[in-house]
N, C-alpha and C. Protein backbone atom coordinates (compact mmCIF):
# COMPACT_ATOMS: atom_id res chain seq x y z
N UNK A 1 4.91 17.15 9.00
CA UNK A 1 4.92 16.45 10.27
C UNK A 1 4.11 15.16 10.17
N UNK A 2 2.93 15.43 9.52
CA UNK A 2 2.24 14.02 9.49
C UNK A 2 2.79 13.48 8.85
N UNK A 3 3.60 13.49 7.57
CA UNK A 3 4.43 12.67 6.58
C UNK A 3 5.65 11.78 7.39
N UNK A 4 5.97 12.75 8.20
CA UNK A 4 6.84 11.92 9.35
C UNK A 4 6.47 10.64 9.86
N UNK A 5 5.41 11.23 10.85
CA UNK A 5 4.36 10.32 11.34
C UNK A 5 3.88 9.11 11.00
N UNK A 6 3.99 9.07 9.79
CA UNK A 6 3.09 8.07 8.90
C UNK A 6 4.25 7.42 8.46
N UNK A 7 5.34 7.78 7.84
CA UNK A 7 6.68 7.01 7.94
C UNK A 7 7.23 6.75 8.42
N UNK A 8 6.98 6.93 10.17
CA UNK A 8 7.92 6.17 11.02
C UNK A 8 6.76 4.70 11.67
N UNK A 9 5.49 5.22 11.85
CA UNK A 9 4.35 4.15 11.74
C UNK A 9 4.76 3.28 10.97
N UNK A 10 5.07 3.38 9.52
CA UNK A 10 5.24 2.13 8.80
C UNK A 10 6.29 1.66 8.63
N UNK A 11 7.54 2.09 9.26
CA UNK A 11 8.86 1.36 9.59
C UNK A 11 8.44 0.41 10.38
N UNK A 12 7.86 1.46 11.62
CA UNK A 12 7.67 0.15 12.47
C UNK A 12 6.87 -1.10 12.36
N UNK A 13 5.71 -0.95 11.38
CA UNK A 13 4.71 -1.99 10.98
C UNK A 13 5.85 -3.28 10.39
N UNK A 14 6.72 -2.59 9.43
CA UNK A 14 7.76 -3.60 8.54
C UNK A 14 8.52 -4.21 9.87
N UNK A 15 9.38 -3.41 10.19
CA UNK A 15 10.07 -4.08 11.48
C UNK A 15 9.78 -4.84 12.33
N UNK A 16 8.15 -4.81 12.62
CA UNK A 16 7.93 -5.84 13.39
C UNK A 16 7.45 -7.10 12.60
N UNK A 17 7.07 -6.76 11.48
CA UNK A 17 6.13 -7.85 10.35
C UNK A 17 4.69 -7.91 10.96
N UNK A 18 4.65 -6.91 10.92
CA UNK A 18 2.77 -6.46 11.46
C UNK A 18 2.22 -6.68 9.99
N UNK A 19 3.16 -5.90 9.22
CA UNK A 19 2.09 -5.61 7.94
C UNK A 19 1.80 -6.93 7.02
N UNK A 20 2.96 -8.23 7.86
CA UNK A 20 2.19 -9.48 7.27
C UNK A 20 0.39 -10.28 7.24
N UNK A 21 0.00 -9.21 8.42
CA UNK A 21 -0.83 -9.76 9.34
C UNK A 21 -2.09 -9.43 8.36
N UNK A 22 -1.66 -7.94 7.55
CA UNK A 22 -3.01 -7.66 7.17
C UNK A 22 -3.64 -8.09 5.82
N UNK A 23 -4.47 -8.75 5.90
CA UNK A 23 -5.40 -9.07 4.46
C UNK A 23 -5.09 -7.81 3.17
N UNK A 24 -5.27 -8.91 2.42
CA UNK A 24 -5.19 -8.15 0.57
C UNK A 24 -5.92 -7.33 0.45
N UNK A 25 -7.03 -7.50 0.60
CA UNK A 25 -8.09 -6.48 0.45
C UNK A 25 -8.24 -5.41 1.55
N UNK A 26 -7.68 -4.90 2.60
CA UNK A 26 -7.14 -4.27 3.19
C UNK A 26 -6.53 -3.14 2.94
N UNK A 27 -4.87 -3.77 2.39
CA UNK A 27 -4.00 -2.84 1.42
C UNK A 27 -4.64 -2.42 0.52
N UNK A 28 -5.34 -3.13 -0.56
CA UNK A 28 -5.95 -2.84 -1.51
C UNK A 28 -6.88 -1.83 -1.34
N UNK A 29 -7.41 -1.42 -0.18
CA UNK A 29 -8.33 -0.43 -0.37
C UNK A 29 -7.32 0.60 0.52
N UNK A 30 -6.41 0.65 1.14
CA UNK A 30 -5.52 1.47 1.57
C UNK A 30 -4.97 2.44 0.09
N UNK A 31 -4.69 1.20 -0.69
CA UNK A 31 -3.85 1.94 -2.11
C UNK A 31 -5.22 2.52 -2.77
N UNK A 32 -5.95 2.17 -2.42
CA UNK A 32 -7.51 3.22 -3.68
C UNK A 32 -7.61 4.38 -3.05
N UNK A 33 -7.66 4.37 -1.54
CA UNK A 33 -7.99 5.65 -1.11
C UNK A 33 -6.50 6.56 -1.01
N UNK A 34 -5.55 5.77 -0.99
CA UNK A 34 -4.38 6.70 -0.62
C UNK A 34 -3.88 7.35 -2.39
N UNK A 35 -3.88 6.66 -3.05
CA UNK A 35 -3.80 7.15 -4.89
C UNK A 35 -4.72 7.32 -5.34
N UNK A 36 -6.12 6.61 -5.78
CA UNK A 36 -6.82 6.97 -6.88
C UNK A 36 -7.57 8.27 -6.22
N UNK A 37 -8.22 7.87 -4.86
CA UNK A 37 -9.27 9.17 -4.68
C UNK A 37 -8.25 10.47 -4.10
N UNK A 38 -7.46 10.38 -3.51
CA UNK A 38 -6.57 11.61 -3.59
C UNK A 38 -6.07 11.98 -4.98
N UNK A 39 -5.78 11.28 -5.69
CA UNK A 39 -5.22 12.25 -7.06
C UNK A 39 -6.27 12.85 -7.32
N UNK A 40 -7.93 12.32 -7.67
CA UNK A 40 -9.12 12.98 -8.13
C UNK A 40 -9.29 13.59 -7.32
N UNK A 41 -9.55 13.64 -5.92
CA UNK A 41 -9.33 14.92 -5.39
C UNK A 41 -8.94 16.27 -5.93
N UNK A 42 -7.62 16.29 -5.79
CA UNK A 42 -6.84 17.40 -6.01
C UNK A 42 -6.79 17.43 -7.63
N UNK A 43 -7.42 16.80 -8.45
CA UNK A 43 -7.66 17.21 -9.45
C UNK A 43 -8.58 18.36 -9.89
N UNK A 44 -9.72 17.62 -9.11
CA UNK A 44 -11.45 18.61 -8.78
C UNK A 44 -10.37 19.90 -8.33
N UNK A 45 -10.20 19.58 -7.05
CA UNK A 45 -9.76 20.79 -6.24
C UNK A 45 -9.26 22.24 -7.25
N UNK A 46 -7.75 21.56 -7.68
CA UNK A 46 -7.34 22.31 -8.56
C UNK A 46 -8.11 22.62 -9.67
N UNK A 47 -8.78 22.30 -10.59
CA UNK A 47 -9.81 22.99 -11.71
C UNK A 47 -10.56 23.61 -10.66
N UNK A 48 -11.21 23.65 -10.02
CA UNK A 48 -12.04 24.48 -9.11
C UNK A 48 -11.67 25.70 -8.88
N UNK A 49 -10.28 25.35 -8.11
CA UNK A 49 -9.33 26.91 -8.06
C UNK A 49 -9.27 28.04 -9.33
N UNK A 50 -8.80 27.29 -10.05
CA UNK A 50 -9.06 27.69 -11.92
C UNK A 50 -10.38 28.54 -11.99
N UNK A 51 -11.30 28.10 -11.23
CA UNK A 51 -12.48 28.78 -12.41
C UNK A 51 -13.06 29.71 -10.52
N UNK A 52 -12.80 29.82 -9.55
CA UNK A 52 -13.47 30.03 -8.52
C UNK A 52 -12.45 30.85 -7.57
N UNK A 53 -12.28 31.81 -6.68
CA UNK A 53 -11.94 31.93 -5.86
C UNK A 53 -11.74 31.29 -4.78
N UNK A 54 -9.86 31.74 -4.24
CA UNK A 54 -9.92 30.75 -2.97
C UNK A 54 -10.85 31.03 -1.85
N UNK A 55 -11.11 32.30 -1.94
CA UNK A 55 -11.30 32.64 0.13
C UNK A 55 -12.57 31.55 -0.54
N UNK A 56 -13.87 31.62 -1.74
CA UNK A 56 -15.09 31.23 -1.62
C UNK A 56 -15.10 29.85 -1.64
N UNK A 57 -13.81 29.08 -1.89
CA UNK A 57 -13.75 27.71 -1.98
C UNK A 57 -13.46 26.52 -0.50
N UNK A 58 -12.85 27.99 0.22
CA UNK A 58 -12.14 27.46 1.22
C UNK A 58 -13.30 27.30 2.15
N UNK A 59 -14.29 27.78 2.26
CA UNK A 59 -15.72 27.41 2.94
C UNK A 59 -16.21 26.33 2.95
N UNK A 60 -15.97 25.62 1.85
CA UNK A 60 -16.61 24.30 1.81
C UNK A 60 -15.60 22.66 2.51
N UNK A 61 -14.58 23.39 3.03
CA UNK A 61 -13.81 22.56 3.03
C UNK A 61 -14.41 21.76 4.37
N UNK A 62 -14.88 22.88 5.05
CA UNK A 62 -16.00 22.39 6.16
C UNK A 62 -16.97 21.80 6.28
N UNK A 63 -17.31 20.89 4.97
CA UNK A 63 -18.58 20.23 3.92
C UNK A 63 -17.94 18.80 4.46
N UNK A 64 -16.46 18.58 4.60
CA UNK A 64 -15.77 17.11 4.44
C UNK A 64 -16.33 16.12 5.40
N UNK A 65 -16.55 16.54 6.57
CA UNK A 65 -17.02 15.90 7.55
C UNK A 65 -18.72 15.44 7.69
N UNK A 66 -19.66 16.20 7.00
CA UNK A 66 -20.60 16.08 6.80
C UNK A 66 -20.73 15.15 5.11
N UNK A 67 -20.08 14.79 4.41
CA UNK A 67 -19.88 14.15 3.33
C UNK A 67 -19.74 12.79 3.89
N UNK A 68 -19.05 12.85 4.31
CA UNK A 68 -18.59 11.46 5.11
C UNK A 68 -19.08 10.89 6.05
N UNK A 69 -19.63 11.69 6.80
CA UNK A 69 -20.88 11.00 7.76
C UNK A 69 -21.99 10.66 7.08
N UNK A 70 -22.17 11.75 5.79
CA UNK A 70 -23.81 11.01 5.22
C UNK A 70 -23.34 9.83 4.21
N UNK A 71 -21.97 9.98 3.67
CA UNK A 71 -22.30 8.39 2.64
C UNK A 71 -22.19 7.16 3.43
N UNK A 72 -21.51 7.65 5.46
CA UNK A 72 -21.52 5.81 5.84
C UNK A 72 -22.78 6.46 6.24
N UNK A 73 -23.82 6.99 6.37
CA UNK A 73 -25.25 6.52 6.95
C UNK A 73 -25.95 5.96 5.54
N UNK A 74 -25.47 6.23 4.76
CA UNK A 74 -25.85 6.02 3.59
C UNK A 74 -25.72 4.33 3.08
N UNK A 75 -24.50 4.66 3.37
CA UNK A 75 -23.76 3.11 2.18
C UNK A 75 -23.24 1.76 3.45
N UNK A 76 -23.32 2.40 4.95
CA UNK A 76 -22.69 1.73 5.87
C UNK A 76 -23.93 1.33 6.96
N UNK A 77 -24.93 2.41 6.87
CA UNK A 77 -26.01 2.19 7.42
C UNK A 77 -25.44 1.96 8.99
N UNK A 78 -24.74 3.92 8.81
CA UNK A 78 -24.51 3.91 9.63
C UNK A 78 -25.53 4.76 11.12
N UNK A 79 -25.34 5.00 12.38
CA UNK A 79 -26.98 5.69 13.38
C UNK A 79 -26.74 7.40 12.73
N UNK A 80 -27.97 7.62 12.42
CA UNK A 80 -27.89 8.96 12.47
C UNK A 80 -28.53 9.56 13.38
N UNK A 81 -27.27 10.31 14.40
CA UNK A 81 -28.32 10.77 15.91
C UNK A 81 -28.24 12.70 15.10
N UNK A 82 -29.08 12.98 16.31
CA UNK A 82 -29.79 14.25 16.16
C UNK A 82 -28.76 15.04 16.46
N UNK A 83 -27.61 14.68 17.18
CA UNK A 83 -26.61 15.78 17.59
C UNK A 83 -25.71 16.10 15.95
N UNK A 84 -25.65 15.20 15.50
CA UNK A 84 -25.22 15.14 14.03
C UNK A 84 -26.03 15.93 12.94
N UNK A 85 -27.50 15.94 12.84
CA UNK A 85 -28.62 16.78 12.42
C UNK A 85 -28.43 18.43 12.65
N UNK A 86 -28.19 18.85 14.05
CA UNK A 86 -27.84 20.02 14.38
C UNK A 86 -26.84 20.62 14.13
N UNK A 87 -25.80 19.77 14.16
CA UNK A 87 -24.02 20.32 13.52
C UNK A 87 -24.43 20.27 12.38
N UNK A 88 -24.78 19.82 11.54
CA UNK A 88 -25.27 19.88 10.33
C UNK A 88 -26.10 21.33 9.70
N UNK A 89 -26.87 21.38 10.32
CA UNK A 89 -27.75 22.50 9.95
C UNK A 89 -27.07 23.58 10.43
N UNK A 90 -26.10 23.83 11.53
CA UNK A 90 -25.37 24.74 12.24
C UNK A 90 -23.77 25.32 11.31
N UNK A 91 -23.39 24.28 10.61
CA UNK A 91 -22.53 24.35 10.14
C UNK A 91 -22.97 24.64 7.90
N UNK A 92 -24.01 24.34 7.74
CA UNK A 92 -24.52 24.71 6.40
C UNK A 92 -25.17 26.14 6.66
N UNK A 93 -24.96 26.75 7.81
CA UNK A 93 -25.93 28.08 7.84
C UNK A 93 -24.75 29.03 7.98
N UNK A 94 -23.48 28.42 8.94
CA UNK A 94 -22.21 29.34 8.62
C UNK A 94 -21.64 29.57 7.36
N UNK A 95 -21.86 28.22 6.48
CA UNK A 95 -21.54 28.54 4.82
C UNK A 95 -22.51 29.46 4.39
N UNK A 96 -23.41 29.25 4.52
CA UNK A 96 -24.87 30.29 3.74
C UNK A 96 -24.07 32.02 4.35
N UNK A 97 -24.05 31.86 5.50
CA UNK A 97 -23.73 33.37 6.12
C UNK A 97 -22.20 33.67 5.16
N UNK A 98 -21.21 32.71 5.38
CA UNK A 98 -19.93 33.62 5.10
C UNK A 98 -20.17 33.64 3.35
N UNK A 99 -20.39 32.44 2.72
CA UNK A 99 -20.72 32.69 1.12
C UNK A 99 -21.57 33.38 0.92
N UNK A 100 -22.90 33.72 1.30
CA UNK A 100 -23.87 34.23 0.46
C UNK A 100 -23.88 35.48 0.99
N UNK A 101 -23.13 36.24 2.24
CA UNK A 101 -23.43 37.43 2.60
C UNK A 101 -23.43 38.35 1.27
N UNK A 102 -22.67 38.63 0.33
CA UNK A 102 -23.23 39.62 -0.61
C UNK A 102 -24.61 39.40 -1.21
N UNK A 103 -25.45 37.74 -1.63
CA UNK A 103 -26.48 38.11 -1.94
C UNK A 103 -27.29 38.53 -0.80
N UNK A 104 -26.96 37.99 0.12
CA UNK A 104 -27.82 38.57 1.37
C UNK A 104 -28.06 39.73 1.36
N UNK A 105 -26.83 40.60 1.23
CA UNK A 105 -27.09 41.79 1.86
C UNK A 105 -27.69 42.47 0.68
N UNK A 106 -27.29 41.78 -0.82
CA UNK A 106 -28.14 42.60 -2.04
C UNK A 106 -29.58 42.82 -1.47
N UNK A 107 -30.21 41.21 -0.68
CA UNK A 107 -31.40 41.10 -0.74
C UNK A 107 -32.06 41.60 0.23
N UNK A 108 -31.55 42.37 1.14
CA UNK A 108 -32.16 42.90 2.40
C UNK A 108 -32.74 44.52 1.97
C-alpha cells in the first residue's frame, strides 16, 4: 500500500514538473537514503537473523525512533525535552523486561 502511495505521489510530482523545482542535493540525498542506507540496512538485518532469533530481534525494532532522535540531537543539534528522556527510559526498560526476562528470572 505504501508502494502505491509513493508511486502515485511521484506521478504526480512528474506531471506537474514539481520535481523540477527541487535542488541536486536534495535528490541526491533522497537516492543515499532510499539505496545505500536501506540496502545496509537489510543487510545488518538479515545477518542478524542468521546468527539471532526473530521474536529477540524484533524488540529492538522499537530502538528506531530513539536512534533517530539522538543522532539529530546529536548531529542536528536538535532540543532535547524531558518528555523524550522519559519515553526513552520507559521504552529501554520494556526491552530490558521482554529480552532479559530469562536472566531476570535466573537472577531472582
Amino acid at each position: 500500500m505504501m508502494l502505491v502511495l509513493c508511486l502515485i505521489w511521484g506521478l504526480q510530482q512528474v506531471a506537474l514538473g514539481l520535481h523540477r523545482k527541487l535542488p541536486a542535493e536534495r535528490l541526491s540525498a533522497v537516492r543515499w537514503l532510499g539505496i545505500a542506507l536501506a540496502f545496509a540496512s537489510f543487510l545488518v538485518w538479515f545477518w542478524l537473523l542468521r546468527h539471532y532469533l526473530a521474536s529477540r530481534l524484533s524488540v529492538f525494532s522499537f530502538m528506531t525512533p530513539l536512534f533517530g532522535t539522538a543522532f539529530g540531537v546529536w548531529l542536528l543539534d536538535d532540543p532535547l525535552e524531558p518528555a523524550f528522556i522519559v519515553g526513552t527510559v520507559l521504552v529501554l526498560t520494556g526491552i530490558t523486561v521482554v529480552s532479559g526476562y530469562g536472566w531476570l528470572k535466573s537472577r531472582a
